[in-house]
PDB file of N, CA and C in Angstrom:
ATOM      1  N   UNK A   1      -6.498   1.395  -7.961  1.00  0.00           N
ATOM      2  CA  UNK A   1      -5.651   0.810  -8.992  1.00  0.00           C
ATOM      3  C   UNK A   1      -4.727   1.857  -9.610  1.00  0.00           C
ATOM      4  N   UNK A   2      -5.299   3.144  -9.894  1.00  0.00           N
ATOM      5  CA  UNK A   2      -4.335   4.612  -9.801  1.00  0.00           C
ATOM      6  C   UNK A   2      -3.340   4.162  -9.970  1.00  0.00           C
ATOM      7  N   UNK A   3      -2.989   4.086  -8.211  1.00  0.00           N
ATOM      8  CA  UNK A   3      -1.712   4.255  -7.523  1.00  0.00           C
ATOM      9  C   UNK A   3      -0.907   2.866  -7.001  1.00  0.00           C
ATOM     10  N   UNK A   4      -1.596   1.707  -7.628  1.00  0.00           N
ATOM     11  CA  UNK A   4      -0.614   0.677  -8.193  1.00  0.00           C
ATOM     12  C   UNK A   4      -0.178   0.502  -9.271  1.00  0.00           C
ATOM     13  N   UNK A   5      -0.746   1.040 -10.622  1.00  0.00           N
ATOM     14  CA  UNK A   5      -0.162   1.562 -12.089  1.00  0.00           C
ATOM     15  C   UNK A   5       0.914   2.556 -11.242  1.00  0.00           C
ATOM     16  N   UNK A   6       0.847   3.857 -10.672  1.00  0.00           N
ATOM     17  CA  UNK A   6       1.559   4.662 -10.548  1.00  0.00           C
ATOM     18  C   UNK A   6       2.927   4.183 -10.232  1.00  0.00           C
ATOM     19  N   UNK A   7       2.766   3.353  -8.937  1.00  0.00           N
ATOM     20  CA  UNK A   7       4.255   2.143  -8.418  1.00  0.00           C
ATOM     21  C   UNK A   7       4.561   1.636  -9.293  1.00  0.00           C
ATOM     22  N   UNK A   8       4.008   0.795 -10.149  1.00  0.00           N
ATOM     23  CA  UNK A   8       4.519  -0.050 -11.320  1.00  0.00           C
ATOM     24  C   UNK A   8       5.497   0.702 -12.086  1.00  0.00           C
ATOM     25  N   UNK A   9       4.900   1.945 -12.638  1.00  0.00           N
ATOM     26  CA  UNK A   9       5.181   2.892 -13.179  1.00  0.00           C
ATOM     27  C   UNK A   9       7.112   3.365 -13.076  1.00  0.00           C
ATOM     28  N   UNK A  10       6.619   3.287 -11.333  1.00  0.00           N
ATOM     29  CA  UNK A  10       8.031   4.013 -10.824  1.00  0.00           C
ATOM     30  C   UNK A  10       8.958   3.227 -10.813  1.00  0.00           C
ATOM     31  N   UNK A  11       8.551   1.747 -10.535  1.00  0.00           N
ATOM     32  CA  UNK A  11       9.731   0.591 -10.453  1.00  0.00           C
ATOM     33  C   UNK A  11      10.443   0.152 -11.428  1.00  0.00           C
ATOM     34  N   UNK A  12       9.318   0.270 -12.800  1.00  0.00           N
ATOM     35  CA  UNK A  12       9.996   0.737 -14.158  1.00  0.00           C
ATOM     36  C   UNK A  12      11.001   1.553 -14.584  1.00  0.00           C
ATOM     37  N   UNK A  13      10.754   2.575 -14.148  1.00  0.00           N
ATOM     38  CA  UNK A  13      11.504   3.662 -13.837  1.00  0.00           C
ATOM     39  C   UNK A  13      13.217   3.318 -12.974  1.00  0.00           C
ATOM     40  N   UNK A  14      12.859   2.830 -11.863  1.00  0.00           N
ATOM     41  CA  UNK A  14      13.952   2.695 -11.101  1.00  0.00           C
ATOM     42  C   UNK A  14      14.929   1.218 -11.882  1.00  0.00           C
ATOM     43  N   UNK A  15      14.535   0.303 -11.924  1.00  0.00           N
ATOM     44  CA  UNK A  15      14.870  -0.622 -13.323  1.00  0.00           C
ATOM     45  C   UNK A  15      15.564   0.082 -14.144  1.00  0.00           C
ATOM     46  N   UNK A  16      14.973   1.007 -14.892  1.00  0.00           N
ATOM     47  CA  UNK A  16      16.062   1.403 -15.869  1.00  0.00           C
ATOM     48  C   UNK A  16      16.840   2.692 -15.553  1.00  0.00           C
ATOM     49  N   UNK A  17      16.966   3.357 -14.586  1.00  0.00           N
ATOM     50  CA  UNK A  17      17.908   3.881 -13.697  1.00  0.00           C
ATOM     51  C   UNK A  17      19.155   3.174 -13.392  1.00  0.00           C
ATOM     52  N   UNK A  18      18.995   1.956 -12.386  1.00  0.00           N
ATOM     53  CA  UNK A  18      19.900   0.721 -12.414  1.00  0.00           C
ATOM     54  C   UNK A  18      20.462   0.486 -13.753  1.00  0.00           C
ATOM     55  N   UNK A  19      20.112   0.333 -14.543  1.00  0.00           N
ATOM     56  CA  UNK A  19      20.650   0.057 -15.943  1.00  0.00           C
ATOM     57  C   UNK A  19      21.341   0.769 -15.986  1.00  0.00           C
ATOM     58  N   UNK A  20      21.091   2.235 -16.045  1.00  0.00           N
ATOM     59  CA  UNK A  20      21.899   3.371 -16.903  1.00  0.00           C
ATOM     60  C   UNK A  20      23.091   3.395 -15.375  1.00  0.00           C
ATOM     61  N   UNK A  21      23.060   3.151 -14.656  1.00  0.00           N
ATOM     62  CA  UNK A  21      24.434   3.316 -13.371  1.00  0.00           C
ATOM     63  C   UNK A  21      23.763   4.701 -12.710  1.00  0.00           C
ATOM     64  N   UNK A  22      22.389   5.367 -12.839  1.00  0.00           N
ATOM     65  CA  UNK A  22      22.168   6.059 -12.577  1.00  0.00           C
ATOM     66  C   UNK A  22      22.955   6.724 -10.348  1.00  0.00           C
ATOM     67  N   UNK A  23      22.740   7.680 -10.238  1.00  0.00           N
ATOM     68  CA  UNK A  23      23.120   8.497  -9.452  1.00  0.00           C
ATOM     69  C   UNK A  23      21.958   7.633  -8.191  1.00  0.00           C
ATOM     70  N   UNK A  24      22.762   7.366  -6.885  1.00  0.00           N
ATOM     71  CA  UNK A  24      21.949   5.950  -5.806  1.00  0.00           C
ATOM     72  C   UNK A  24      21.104   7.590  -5.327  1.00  0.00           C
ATOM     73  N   UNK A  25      21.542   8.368  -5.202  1.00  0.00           N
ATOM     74  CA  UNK A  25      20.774   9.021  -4.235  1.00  0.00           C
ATOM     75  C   UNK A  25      19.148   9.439  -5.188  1.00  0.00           C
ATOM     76  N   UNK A  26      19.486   9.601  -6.458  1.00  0.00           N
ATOM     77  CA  UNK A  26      18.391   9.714  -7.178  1.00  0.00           C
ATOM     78  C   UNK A  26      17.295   8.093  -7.905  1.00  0.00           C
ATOM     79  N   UNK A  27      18.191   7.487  -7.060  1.00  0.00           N
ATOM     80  CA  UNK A  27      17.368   6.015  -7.014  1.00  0.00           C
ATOM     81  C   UNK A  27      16.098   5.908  -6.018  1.00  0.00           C
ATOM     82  N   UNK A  28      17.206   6.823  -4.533  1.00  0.00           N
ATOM     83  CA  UNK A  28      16.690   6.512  -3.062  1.00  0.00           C
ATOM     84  C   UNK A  28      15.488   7.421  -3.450  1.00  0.00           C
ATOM     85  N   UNK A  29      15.388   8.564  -4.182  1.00  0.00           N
ATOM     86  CA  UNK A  29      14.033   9.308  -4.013  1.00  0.00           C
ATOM     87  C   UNK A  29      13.184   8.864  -4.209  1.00  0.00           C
ATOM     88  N   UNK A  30      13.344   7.920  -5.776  1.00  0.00           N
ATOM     89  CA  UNK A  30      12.300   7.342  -6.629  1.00  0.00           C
ATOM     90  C   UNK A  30      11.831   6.298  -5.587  1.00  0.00           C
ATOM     91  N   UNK A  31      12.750   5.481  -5.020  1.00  0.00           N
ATOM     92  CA  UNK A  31      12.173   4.248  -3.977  1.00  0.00           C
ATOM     93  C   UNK A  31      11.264   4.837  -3.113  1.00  0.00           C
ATOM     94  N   UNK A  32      11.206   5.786  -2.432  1.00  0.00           N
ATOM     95  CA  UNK A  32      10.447   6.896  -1.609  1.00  0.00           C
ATOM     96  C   UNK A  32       9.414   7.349  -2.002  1.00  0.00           C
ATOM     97  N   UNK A  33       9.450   7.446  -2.870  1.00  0.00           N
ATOM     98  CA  UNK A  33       7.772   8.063  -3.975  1.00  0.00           C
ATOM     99  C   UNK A  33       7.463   6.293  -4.362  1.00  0.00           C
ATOM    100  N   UNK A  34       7.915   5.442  -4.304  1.00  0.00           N
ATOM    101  CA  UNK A  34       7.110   4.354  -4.664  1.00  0.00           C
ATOM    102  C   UNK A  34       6.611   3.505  -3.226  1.00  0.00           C
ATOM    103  N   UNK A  35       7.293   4.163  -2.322  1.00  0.00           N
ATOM    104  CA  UNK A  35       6.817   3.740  -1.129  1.00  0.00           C
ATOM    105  C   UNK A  35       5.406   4.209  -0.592  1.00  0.00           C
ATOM    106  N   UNK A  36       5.696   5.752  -0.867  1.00  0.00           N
ATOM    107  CA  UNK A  36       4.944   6.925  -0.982  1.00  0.00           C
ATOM    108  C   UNK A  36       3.387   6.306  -1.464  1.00  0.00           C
ATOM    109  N   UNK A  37       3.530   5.881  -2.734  1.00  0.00           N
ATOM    110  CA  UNK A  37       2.784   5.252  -3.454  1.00  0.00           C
ATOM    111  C   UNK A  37       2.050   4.550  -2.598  1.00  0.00           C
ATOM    112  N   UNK A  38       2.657   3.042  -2.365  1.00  0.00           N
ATOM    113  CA  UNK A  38       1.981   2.179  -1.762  1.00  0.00           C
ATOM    114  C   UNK A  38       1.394   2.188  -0.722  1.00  0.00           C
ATOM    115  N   UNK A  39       1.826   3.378   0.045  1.00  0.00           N
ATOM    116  CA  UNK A  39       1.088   3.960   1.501  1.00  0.00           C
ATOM    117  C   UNK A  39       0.088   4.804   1.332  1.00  0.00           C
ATOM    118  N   UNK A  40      -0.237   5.067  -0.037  1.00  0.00           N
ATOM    119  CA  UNK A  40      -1.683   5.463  -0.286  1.00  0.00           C
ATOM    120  C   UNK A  40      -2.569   5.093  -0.669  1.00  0.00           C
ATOM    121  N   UNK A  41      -1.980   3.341  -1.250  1.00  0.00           N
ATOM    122  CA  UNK A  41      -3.060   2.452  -1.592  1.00  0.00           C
ATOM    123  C   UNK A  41      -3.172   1.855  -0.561  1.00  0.00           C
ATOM    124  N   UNK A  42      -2.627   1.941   0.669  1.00  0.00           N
ATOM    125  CA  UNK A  42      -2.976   0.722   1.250  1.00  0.00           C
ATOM    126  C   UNK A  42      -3.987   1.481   2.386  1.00  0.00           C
ATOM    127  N   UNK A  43      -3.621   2.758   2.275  1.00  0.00           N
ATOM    128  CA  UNK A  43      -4.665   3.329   3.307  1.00  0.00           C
ATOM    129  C   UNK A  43      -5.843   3.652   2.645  1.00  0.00           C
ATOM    130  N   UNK A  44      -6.193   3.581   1.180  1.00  0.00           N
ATOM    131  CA  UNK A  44      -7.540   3.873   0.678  1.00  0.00           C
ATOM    132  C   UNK A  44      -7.894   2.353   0.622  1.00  0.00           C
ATOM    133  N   UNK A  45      -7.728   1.426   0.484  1.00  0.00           N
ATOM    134  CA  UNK A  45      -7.763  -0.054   0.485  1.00  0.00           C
ATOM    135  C   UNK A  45      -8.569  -0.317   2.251  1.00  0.00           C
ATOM    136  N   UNK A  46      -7.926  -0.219   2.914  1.00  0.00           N
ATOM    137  CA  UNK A  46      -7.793  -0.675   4.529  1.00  0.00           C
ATOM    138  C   UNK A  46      -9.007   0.426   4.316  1.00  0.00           C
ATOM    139  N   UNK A  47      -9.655   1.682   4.161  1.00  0.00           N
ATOM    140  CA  UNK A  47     -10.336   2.506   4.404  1.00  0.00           C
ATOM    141  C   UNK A  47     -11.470   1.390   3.492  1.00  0.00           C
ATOM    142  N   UNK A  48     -11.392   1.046   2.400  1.00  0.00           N
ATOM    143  CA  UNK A  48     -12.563   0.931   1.681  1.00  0.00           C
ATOM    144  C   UNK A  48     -13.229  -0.775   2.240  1.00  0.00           C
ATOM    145  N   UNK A  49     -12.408  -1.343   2.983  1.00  0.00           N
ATOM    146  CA  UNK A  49     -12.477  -2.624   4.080  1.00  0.00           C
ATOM    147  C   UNK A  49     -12.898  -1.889   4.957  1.00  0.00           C
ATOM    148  N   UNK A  50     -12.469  -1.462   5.678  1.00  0.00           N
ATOM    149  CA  UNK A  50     -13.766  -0.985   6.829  1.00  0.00           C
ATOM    150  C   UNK A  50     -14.946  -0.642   7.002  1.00  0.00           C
ATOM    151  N   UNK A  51     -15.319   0.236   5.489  1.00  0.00           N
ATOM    152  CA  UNK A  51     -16.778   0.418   5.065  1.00  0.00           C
ATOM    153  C   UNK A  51     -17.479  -0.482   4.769  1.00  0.00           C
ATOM    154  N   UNK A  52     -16.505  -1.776   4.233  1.00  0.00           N
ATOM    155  CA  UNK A  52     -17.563  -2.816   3.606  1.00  0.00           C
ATOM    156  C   UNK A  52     -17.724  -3.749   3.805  1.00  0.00           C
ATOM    157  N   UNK A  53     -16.431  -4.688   4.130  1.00  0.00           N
ATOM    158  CA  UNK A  53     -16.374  -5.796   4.667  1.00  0.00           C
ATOM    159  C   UNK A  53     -16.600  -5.915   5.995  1.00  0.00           C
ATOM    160  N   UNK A  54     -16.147  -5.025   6.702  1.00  0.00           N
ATOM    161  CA  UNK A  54     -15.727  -5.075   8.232  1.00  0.00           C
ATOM    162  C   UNK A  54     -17.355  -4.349   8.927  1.00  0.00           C
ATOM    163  N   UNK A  55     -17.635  -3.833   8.023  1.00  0.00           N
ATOM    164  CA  UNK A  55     -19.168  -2.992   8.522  1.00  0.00           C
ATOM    165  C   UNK A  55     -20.068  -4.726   8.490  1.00  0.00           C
ATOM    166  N   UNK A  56     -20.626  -4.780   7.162  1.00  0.00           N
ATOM    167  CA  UNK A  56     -20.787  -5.789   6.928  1.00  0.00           C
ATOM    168  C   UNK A  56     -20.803  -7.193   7.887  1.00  0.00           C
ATOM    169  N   UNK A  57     -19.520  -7.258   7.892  1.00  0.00           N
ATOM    170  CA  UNK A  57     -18.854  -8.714   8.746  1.00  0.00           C
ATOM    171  C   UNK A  57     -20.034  -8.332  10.392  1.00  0.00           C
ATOM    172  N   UNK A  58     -19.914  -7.245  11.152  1.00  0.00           N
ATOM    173  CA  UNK A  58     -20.693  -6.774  12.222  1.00  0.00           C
ATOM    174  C   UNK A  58     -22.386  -6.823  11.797  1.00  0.00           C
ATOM    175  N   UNK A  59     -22.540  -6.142  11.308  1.00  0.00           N
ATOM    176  CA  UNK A  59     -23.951  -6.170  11.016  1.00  0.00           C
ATOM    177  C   UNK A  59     -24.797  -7.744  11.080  1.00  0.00           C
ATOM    178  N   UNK A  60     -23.636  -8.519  10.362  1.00  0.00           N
ATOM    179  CA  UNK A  60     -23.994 -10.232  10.323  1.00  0.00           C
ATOM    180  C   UNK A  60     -23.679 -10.676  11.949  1.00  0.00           C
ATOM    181  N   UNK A  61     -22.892  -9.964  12.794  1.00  0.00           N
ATOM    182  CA  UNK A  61     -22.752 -10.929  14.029  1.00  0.00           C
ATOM    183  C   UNK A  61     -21.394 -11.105  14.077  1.00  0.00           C
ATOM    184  N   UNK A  62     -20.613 -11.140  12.813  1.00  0.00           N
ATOM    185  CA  UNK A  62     -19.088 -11.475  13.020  1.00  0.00           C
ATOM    186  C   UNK A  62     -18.604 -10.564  13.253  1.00  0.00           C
ATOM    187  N   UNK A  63     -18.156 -10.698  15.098  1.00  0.00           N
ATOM    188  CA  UNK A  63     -17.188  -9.470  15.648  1.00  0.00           C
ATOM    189  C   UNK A  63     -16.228 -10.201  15.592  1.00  0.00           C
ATOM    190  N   UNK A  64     -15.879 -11.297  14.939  1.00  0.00           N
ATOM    191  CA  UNK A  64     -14.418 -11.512  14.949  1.00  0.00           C
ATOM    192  C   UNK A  64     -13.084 -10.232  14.008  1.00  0.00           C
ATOM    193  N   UNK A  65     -14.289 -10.345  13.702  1.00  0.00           N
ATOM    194  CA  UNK A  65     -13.623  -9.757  12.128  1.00  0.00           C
ATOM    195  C   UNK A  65     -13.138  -8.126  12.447  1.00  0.00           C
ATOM    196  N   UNK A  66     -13.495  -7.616  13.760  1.00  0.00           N
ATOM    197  CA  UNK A  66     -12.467  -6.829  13.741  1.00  0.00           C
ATOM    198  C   UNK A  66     -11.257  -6.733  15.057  1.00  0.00           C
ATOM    199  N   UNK A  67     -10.786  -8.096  15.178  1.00  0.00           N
ATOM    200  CA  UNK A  67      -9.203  -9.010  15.651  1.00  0.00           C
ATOM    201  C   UNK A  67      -9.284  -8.766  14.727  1.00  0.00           C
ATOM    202  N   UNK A  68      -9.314  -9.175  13.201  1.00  0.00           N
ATOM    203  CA  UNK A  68      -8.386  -9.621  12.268  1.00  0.00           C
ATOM    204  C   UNK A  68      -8.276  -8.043  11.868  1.00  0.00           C
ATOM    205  N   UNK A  69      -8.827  -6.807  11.609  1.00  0.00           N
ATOM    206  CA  UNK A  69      -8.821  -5.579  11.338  1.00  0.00           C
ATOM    207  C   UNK A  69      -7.650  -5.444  12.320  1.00  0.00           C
ATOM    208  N   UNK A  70      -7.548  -5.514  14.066  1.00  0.00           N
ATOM    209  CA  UNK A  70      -6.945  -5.046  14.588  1.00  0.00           C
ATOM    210  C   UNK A  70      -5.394  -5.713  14.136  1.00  0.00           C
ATOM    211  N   UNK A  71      -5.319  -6.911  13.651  1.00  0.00           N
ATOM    212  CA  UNK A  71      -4.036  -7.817  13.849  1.00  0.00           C
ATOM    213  C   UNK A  71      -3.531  -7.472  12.566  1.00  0.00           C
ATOM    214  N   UNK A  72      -4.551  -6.725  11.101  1.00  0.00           N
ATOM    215  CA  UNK A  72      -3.779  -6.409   9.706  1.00  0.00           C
ATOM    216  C   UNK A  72      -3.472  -4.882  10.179  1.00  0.00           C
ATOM    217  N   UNK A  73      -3.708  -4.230  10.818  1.00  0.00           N
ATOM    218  CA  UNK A  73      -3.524  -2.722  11.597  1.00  0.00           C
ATOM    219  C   UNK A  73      -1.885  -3.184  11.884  1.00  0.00           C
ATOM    220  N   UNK A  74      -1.732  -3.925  13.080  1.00  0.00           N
ATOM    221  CA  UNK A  74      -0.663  -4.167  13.428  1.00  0.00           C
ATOM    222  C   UNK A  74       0.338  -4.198  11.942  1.00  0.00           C
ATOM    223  N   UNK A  75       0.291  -4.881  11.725  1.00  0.00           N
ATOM    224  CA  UNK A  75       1.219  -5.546  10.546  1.00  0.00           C
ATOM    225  C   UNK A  75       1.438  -4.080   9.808  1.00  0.00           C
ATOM    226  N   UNK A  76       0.537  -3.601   9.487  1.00  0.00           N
ATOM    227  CA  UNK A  76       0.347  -2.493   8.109  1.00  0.00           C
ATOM    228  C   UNK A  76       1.772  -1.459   9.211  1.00  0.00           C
ATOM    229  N   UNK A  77       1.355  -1.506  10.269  1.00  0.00           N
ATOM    230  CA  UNK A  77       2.360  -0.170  11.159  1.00  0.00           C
ATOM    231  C   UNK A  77       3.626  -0.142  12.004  1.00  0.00           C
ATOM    232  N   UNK A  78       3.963  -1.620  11.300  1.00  0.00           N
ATOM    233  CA  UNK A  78       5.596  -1.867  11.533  1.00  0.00           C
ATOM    234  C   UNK A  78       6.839  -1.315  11.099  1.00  0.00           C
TER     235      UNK A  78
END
């Protein structure tokens, strides 16, 4: 949750950048660090699903469940 306050944080940020007519190239950084951002929640997220759900989901018998790991993999690395 960190580092979705942190994004929030930045988009705030970039919001009132836009306002002020701020400088695009010092927009493009901030968009980059909020990207930045979200590519570290989504890999501690996807990490903390594999330990639990996806362990889990196997242990019960449901090997489906990692197609759907492999098919949100896909998506996440487009």
């Amino acid at each position: 949750l960190r580092l979705l306050k942190t994004a929030r944080g930045q988009i705030d940020g970039i919001i009132k950048m836009g306002e002020e007519d701020r400088y695009c190239i010092d927009i493009l950084v901030q968009v980059q660090a909020i990207q930045a951002a979200l590519n570290g929640f989504n890999k501690t997220l996807l990490s903390e699903h594999i330990h639990s759900c996806v362990v889990k989901d196997i242990q019960e018998g449901n090997v489906e469940c990692v197609d759907e790991l492999c098919e949100t993999i896909k998506k996440l690395m487009k």
